[in-house]
C-alpha atoms as a PDB file:
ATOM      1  CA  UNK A   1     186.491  63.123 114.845  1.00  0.00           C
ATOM      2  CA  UNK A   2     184.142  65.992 114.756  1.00  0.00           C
ATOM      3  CA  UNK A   3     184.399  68.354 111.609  1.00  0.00           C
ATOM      4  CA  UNK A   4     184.565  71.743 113.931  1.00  0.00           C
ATOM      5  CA  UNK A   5     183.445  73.643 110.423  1.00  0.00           C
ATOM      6  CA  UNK A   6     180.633  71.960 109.719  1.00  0.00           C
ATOM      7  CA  UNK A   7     179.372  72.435 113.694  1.00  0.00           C
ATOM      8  CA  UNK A   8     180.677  76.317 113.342  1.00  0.00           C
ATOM      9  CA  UNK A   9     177.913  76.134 110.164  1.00  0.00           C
ATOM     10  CA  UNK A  10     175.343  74.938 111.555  1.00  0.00           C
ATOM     11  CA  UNK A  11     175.772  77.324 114.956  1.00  0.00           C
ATOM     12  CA  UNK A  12     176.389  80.331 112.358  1.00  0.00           C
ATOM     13  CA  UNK A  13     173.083  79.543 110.834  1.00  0.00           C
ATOM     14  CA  UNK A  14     171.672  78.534 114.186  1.00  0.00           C
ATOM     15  CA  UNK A  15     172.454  82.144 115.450  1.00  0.00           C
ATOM     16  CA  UNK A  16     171.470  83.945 112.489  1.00  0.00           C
ATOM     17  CA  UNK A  17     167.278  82.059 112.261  1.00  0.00           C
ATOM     18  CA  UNK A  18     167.149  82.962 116.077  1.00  0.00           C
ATOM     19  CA  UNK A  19     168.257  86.571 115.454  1.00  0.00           C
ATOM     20  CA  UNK A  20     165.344  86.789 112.310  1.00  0.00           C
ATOM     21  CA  UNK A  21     162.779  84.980 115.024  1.00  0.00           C
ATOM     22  CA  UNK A  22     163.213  87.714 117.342  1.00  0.00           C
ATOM     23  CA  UNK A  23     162.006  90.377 115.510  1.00  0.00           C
ATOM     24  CA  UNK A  24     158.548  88.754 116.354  1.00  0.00           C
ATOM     25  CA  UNK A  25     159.360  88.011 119.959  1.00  0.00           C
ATOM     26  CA  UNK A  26     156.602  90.673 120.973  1.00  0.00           C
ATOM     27  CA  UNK A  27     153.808  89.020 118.592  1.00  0.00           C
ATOM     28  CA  UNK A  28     150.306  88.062 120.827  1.00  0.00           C
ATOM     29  CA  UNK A  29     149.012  84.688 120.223  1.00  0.00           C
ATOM     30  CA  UNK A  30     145.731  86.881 119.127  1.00  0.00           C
ATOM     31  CA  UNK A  31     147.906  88.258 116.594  1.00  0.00           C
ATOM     32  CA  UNK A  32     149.446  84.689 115.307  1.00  0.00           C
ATOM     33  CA  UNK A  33     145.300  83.671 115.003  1.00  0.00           C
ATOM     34  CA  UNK A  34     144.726  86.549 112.104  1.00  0.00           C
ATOM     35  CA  UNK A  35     147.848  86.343 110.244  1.00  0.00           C
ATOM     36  CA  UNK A  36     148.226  83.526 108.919  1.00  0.00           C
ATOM     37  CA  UNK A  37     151.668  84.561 106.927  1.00  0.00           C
ATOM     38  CA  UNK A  38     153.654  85.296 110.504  1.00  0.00           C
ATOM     39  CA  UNK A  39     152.173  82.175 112.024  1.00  0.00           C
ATOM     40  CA  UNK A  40     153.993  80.418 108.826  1.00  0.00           C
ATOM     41  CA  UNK A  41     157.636  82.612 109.750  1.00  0.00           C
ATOM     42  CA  UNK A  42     157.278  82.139 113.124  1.00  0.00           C
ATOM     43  CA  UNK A  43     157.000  78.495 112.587  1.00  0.00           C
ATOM     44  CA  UNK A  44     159.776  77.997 109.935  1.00  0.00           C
ATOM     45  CA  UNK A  45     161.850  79.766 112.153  1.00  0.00           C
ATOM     46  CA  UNK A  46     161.613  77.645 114.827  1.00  0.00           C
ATOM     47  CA  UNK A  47     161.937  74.600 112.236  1.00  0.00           C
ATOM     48  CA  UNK A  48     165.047  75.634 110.968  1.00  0.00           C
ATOM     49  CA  UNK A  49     166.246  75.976 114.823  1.00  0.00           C
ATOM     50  CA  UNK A  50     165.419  72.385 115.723  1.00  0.00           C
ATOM     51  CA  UNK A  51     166.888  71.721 112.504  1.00  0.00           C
ATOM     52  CA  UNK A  52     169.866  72.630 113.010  1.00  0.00           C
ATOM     53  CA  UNK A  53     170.159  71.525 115.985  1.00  0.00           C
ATOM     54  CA  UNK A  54     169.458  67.933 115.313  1.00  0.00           C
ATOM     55  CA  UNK A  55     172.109  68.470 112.496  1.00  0.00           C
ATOM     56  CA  UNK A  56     174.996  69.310 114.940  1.00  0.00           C
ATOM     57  CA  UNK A  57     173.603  66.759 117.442  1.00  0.00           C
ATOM     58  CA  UNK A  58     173.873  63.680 114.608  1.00  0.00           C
ATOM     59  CA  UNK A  59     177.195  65.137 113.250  1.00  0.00           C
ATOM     60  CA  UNK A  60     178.528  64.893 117.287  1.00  0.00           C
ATOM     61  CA  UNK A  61     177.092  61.675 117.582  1.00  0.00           C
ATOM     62  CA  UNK A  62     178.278  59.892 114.436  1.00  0.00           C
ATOM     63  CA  UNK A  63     181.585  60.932 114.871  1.00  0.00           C
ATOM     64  CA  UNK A  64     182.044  59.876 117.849  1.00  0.00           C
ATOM     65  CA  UNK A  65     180.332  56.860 116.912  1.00  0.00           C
ATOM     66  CA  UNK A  66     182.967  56.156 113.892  1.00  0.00           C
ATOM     67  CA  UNK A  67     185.421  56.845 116.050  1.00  0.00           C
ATOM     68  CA  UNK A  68     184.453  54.146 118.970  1.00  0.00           C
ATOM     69  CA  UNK A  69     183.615  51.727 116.029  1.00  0.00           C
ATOM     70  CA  UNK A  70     187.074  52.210 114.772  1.00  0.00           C
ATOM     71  CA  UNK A  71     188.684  51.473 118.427  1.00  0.00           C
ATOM     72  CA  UNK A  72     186.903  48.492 117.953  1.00  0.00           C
ATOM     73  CA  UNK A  73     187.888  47.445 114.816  1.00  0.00           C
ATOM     74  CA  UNK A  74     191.441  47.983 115.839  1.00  0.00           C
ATOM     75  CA  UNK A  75     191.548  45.554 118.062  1.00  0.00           C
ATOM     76  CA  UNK A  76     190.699  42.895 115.797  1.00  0.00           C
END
């Protein structure tokens, strides 16, 4: 079964790195050339999206993984 608190974690966190990556929504790519500091927040921003995202995707997937692999068990 899914752990609804650990998903509501990961979107909390989710919600707040995509609220701090917005502040630079208006940067030019000439801009992300020079400074070599935001290119580094823009792109552990987006890391920390895709991380958590993968994070909720494995935690949905394993459980419902455990929980077919248990149906299965079951039966024998």
């Amino acid at each position: 079964m899914t752990d609804l608190e650990i998903i509501k974690r990961h979107l909390s966190s989710y919600i707040a790195d995509l609220d701090n990556l917005k502040k630079h929504k208006n940067v030019t790519i000439e801009t992300v050339k020079r400074d070599t500091d935001l290119l580094w927040i823009i792109e552990r921003g987006l890391y920390l999206l895709i991380q958590n995202l993968f994070d909720m995707l494995a935690h949905i997937v394993s459980a419902d993984f455990n929980e077919t692999w248990d149906s299965y068990t079951e039966i024998d």
